[in-house]
N, C-alpha and C. Protein backbone atom coordinates (compact mmCIF):
# COMPACT_ATOMS: atom_id res chain seq x y z
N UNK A 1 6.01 70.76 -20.31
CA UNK A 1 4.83 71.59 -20.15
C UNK A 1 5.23 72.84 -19.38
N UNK A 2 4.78 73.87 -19.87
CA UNK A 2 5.36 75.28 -19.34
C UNK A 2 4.14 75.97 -18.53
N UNK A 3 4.10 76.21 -17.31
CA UNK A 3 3.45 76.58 -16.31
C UNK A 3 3.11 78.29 -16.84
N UNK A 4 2.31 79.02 -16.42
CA UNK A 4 1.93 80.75 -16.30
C UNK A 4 1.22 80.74 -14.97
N UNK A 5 1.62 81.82 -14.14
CA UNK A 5 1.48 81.80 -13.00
C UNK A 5 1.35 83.32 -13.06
N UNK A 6 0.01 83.44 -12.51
CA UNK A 6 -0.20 84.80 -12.25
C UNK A 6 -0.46 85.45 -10.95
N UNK A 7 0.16 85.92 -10.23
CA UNK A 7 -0.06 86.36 -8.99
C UNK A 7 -1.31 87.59 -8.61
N UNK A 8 -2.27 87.47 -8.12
CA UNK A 8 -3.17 88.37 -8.07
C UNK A 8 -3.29 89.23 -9.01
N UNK A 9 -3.88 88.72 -10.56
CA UNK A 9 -4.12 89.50 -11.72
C UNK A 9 -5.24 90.77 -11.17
N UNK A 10 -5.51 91.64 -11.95
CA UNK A 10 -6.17 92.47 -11.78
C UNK A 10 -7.03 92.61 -13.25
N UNK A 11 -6.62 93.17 -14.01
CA UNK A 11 -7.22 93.41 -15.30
C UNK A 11 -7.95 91.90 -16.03
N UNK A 12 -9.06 91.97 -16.33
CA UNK A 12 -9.52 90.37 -17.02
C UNK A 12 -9.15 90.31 -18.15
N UNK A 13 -9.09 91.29 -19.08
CA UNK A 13 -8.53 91.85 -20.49
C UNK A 13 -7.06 91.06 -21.17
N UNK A 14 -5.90 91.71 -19.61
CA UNK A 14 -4.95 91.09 -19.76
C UNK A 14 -4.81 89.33 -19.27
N UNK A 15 -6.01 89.21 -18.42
CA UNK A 15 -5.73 87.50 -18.59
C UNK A 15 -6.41 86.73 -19.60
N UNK A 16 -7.30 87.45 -19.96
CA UNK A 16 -7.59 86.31 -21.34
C UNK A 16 -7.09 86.41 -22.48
N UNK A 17 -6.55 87.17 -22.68
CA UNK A 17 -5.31 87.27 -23.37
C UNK A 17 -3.86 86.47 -23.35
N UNK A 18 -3.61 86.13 -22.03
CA UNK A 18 -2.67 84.80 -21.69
C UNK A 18 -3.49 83.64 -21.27
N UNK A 19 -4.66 83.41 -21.26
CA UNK A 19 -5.03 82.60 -21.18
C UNK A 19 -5.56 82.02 -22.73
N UNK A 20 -5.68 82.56 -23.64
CA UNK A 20 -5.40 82.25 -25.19
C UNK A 20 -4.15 82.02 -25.45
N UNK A 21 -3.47 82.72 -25.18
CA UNK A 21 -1.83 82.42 -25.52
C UNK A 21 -1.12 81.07 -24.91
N UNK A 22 -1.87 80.63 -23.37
CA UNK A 22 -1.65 79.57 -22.74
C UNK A 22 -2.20 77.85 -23.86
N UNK A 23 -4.17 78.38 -24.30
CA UNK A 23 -4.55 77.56 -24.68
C UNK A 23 -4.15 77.48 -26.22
N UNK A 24 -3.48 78.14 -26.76
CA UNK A 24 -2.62 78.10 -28.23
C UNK A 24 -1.38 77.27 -27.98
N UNK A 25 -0.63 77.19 -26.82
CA UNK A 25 0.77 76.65 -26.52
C UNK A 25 0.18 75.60 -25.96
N UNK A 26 -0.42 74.98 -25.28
CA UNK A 26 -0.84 73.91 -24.51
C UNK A 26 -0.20 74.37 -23.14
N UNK A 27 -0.21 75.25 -22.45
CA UNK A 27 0.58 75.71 -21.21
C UNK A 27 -0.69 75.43 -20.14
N UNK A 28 -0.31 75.45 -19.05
CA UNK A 28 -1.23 75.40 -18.03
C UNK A 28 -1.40 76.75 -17.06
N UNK A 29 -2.65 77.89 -17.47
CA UNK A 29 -2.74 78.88 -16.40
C UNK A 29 -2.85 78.64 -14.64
N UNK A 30 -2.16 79.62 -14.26
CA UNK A 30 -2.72 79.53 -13.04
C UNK A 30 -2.63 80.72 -12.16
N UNK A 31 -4.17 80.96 -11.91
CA UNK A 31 -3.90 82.71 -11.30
C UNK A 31 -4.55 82.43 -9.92
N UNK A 32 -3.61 82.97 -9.19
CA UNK A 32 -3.60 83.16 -7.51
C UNK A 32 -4.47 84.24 -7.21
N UNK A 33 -5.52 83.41 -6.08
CA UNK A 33 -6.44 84.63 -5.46
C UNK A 33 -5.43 85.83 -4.98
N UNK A 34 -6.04 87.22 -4.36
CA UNK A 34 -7.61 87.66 -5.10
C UNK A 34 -7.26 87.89 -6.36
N UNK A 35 -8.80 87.53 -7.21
CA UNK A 35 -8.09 88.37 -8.77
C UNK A 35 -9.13 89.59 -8.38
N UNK A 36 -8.80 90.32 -9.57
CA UNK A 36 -9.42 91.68 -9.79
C UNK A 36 -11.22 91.45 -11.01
N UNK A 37 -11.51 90.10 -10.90
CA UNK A 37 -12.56 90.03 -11.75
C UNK A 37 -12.99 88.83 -11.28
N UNK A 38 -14.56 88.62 -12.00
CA UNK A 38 -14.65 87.24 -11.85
C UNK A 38 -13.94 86.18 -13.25
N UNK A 39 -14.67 84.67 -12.92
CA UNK A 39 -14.02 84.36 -14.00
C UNK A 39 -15.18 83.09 -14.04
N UNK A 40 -16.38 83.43 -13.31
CA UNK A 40 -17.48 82.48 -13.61
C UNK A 40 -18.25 82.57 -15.18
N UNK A 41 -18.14 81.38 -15.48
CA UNK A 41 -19.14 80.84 -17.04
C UNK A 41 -19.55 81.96 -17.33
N UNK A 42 -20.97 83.22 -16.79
CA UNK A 42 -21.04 84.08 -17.48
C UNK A 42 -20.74 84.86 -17.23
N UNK A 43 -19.35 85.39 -16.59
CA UNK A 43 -18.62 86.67 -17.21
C UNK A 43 -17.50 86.39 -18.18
N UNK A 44 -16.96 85.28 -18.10
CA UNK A 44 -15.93 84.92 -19.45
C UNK A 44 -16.70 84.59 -20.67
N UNK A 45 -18.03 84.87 -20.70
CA UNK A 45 -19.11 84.68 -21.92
C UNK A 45 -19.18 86.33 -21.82
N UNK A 46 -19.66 87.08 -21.14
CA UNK A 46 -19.40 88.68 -21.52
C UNK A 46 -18.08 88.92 -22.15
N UNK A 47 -17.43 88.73 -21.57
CA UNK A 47 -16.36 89.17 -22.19
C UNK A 47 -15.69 89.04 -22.90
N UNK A 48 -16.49 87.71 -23.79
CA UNK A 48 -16.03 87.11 -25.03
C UNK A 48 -14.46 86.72 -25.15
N UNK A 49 -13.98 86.01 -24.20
CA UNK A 49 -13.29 85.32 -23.84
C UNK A 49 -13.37 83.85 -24.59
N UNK A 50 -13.00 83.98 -25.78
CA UNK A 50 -13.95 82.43 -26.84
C UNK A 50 -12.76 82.00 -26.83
N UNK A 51 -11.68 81.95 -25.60
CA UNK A 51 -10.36 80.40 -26.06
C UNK A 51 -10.89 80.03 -24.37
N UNK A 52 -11.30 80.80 -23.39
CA UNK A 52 -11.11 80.12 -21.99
C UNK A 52 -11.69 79.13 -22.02
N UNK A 53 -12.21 78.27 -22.90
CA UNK A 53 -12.77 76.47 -22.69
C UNK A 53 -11.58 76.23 -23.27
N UNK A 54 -10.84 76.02 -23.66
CA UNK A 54 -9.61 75.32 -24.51
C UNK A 54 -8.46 75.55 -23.36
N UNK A 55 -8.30 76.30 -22.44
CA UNK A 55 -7.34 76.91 -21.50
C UNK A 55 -7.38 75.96 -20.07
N UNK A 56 -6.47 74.97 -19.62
CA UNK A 56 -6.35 74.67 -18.57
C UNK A 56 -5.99 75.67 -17.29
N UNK A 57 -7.26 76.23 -16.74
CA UNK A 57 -6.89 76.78 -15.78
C UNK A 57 -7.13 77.11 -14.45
N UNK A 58 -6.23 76.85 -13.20
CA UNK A 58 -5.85 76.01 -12.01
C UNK A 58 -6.05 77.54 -11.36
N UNK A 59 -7.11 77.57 -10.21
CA UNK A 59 -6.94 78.60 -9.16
C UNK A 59 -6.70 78.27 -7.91
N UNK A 60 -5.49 79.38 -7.80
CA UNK A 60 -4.78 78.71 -6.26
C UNK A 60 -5.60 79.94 -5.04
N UNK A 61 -6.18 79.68 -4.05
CA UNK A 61 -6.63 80.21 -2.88
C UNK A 61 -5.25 81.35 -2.65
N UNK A 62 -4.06 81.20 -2.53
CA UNK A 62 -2.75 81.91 -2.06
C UNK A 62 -1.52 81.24 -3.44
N UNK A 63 -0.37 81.91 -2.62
CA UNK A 63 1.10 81.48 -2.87
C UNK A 63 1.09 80.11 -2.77
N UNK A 64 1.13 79.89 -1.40
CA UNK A 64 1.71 78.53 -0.99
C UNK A 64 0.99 77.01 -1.69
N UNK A 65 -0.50 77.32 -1.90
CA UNK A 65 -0.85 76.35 -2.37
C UNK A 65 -0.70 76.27 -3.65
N UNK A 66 -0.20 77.32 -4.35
CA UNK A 66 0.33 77.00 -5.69
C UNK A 66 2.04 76.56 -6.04
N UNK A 67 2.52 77.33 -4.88
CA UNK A 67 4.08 76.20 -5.09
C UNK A 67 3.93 74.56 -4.38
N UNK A 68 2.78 74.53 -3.52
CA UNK A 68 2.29 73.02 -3.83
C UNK A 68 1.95 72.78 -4.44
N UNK A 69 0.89 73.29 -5.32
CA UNK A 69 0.89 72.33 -6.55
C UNK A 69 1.94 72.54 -7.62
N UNK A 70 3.17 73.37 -7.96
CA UNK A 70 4.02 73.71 -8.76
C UNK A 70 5.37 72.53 -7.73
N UNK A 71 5.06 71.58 -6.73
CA UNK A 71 6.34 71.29 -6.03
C UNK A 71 7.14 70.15 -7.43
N UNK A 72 8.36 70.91 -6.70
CA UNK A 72 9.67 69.91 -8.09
C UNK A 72 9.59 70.68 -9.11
N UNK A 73 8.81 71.54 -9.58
CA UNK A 73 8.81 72.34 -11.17
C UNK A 73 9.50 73.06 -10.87
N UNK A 74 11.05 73.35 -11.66
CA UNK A 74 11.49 74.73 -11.47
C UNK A 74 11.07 76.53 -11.57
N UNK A 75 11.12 77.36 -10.85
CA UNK A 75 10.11 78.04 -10.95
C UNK A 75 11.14 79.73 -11.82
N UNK A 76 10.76 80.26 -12.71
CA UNK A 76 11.31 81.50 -12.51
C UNK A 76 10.17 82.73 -12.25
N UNK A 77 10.95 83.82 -11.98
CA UNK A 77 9.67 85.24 -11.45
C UNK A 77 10.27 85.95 -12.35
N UNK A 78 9.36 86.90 -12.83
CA UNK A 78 9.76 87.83 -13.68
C UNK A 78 9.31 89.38 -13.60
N UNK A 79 10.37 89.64 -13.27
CA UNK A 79 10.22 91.67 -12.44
C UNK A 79 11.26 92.61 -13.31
N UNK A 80 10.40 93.65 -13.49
CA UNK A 80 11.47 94.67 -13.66
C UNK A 80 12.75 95.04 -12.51
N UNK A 81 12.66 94.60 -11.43
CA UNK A 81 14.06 95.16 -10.64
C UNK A 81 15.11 93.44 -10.63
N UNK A 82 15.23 92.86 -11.50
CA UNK A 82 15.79 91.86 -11.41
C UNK A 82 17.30 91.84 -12.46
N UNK A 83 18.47 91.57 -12.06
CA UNK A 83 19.78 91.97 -12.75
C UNK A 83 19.70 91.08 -13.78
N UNK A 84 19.30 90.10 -14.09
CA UNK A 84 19.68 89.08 -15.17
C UNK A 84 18.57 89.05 -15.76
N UNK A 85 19.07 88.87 -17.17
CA UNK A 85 17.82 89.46 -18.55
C UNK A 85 16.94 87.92 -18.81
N UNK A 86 16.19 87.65 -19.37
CA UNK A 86 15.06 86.35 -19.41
C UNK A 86 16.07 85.38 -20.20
N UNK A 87 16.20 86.07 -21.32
CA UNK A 87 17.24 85.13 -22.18
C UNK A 87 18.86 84.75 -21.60
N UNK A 88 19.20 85.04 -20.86
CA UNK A 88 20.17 84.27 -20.01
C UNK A 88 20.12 83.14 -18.91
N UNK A 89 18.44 83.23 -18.49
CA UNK A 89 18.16 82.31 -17.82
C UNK A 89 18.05 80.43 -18.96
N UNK A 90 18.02 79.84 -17.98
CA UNK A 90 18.05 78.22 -19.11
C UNK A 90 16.60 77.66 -18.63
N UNK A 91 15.71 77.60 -19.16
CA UNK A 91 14.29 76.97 -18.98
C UNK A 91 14.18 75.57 -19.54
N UNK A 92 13.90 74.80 -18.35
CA UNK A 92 13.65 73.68 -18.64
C UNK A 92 12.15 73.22 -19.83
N UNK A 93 12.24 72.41 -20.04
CA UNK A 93 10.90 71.57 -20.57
C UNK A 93 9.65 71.56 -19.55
N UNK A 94 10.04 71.78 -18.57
CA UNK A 94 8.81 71.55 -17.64
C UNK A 94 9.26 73.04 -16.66
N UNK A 95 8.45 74.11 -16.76
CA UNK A 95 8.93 75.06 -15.97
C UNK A 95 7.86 75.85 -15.68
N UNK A 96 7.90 76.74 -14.53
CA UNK A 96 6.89 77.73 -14.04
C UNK A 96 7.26 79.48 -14.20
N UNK A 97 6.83 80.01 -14.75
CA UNK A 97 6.99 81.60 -15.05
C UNK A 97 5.95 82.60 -14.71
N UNK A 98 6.60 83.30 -13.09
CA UNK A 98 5.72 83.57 -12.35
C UNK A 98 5.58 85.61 -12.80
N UNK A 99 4.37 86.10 -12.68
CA UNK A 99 4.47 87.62 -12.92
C UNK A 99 3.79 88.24 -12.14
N UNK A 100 3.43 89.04 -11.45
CA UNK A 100 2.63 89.89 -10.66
C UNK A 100 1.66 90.60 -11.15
N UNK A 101 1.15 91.39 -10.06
CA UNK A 101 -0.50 91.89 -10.64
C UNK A 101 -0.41 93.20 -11.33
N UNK A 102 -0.60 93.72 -12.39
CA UNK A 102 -0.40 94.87 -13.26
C UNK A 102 -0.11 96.15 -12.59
N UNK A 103 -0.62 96.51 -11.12
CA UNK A 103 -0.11 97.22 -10.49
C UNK A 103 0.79 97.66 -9.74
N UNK A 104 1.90 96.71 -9.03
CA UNK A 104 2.89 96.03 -8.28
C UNK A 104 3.48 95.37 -8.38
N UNK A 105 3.59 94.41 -9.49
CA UNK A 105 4.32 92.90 -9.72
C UNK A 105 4.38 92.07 -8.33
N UNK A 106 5.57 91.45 -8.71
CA UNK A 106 5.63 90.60 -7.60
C UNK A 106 5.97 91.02 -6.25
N UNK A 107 5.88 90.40 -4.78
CA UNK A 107 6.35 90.99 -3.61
C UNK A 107 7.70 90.89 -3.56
N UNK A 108 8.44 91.72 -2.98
CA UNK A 108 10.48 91.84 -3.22
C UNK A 108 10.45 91.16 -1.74
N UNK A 109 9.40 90.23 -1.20
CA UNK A 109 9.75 89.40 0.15
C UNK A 109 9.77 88.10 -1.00
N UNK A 110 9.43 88.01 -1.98
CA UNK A 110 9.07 86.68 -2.66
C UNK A 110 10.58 86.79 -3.79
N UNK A 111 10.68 87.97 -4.24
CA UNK A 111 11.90 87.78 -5.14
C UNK A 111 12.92 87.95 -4.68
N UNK A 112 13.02 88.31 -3.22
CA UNK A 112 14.63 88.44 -2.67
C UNK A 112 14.78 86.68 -2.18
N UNK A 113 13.38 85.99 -1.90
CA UNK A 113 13.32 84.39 -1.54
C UNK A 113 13.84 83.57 -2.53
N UNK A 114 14.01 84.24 -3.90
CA UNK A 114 14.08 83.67 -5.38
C UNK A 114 14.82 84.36 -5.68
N UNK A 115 16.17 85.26 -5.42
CA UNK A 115 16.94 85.92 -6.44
C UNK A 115 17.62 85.24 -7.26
N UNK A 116 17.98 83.92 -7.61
CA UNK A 116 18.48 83.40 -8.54
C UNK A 116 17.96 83.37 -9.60
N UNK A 117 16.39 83.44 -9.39
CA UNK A 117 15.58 82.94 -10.28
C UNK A 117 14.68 84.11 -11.20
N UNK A 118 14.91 85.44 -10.36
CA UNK A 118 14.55 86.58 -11.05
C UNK A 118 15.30 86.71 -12.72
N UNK A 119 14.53 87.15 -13.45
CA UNK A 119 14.69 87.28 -14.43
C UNK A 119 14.10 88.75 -14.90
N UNK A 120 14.58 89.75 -16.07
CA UNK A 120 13.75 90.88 -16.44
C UNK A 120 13.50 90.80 -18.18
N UNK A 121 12.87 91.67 -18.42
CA UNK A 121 12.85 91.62 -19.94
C UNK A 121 13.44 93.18 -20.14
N UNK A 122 14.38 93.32 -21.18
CA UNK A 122 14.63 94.56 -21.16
C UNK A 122 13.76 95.97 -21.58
N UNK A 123 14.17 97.66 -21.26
CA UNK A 123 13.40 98.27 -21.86
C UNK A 123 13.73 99.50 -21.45
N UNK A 124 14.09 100.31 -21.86
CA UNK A 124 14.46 101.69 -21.50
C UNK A 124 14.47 102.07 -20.41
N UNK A 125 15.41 102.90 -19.54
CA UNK A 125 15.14 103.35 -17.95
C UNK A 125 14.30 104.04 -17.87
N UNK A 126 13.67 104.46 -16.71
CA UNK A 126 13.01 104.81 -16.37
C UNK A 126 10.80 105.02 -16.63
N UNK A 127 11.51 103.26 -17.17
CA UNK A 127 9.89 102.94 -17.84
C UNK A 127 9.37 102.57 -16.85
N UNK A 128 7.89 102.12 -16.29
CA UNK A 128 7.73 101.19 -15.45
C UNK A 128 7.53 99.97 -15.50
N UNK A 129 6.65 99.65 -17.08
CA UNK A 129 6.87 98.25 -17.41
C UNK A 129 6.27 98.04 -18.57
N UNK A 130 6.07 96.52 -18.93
CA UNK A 130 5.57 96.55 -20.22
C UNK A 130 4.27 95.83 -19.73
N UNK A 131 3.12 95.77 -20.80
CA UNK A 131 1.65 95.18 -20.60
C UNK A 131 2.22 93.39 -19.94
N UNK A 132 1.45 93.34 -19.26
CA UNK A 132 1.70 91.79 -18.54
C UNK A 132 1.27 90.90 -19.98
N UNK A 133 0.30 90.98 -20.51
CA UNK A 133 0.17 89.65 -21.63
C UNK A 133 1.18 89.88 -22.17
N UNK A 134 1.70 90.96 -22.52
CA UNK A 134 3.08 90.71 -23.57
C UNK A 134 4.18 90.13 -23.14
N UNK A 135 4.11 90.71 -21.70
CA UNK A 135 5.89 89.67 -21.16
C UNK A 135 5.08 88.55 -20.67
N UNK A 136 4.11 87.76 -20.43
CA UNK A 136 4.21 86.68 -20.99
C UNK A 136 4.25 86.26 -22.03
N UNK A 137 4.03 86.55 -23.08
CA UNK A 137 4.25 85.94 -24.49
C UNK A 137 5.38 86.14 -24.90
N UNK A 138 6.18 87.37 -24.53
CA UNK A 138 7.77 87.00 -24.69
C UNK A 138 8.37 85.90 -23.92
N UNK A 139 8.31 85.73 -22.68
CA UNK A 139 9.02 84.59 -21.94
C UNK A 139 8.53 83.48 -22.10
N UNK A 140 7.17 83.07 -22.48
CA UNK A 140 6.56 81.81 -22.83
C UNK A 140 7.23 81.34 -24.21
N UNK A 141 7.80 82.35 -24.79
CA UNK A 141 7.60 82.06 -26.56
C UNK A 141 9.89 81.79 -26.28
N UNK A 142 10.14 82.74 -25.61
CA UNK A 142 11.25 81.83 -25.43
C UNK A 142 11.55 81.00 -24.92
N UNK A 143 10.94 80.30 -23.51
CA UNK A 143 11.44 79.42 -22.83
C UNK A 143 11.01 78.11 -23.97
N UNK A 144 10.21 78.37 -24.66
CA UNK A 144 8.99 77.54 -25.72
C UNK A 144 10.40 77.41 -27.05
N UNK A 145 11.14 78.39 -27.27
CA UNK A 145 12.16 78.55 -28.48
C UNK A 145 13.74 77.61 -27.82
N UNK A 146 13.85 78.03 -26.75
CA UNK A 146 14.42 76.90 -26.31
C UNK A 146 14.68 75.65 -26.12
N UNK A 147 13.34 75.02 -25.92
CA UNK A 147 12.97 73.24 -25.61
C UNK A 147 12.61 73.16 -27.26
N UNK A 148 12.73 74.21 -28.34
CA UNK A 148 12.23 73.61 -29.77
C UNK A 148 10.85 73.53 -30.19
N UNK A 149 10.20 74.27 -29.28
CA UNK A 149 8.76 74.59 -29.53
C UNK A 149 8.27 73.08 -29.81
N UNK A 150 8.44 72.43 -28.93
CA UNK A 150 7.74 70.72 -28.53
C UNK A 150 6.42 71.21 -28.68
N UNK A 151 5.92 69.94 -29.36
CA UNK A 151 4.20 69.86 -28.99
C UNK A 151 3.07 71.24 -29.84
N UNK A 152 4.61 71.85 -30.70
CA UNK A 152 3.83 73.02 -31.41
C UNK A 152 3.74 72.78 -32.93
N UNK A 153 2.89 73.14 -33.58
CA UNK A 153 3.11 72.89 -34.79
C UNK A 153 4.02 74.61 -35.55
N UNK A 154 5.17 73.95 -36.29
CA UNK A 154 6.12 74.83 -36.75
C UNK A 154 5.69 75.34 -38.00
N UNK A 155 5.08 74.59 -39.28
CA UNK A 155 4.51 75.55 -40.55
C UNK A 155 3.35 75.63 -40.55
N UNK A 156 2.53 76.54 -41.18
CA UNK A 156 1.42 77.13 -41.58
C UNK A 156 1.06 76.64 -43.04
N UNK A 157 -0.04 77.00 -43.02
CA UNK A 157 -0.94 76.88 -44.19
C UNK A 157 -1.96 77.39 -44.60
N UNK A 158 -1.53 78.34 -46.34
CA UNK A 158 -2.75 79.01 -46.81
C UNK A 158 -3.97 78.20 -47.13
N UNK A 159 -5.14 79.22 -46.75
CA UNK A 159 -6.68 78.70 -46.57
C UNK A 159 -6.93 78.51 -48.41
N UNK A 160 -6.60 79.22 -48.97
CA UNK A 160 -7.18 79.22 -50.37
C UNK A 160 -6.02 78.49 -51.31
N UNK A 161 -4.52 78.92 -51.31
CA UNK A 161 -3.69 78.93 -52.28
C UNK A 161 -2.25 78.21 -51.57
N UNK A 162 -1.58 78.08 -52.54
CA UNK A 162 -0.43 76.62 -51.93
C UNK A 162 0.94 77.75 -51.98
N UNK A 163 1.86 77.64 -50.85
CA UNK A 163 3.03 78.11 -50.82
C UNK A 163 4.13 77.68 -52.01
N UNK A 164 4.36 78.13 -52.64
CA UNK A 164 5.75 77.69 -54.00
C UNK A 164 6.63 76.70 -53.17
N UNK A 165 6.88 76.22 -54.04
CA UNK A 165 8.16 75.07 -53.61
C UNK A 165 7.75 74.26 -52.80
């Protein structure tokens, strides 16, 4: 089971957006106070947020009570100032993939605590970054391509007409 860990999200846009992507993978969200929105019954009904009932998702008060509840899961963070690219890292079957809030990412008191575990996604210099739902769905979809996409279903099927062969 692959953890998403969001550190003081800001945008609601970009979390229900990984929080669909979470409840499509069977992943477990979890976004660390403060967020930047609410996320009571009727504002995830404004905002037409139609996967957050299907989405397991865990709000931690801080940090600490979420690496208690993450204790024993290996954890990685994922920042643009980090030397080693996502796909060199090895993700377990059971792992946590932590990202920061759309304005700041993560704290460099938290990733210099974790430099092993920093990871980046690549992208031209002098960018500042890419949309947060997307680098989660890149690092979810590899750490997910790694373990063999367990627990996912691998072919599709047309609604009207049958694939050849």
């Amino acid at each position: 089971m692959f953890h998403i860990v969001l550190v003081e999200p800001e945008i609601p846009q970009n979390t229900g957006n990984i929080a669909r992507t979470c409840a499509a993978t069977g992943s477990v969200l979890h976004l660390i106070k403060p967020l930047g929105f609410e996320i009571s019954e009727s504002a995830v009904r404004r905002a037409g947020l139609d996967y957050w009932q299907y989405a397991d998702v865990q709000v931690h008060e801080d940090l600490e009570e979420a690496f208690s509840a993450l204790s024993g899961i290996p954890c990685f963070f994922f920042t643009t100032k980090a030397e080693k690219c996502y796909t060199d890292a090895e993700y377990p079957a059971e792992c946590a993939l932590f990202f920061g809030k759309e304005t700041k990412g993560l704290d460099e008191e938290l990733l210099v605590a974790h430099q092993e575990e920093c990871v980046r996604i690549p992208m031209i210099k002098d960018r500042r970054s890419l949309n947060l739902s997307n680098c989660v769905a890149v690092a979810l979809f590899e750490a997910m391509r790694q373990n063999g996409f367990a627990g996912l279903e691998k072919k599709g099927a047309l609604h009207r007409l049958k694939w050849e062969g």
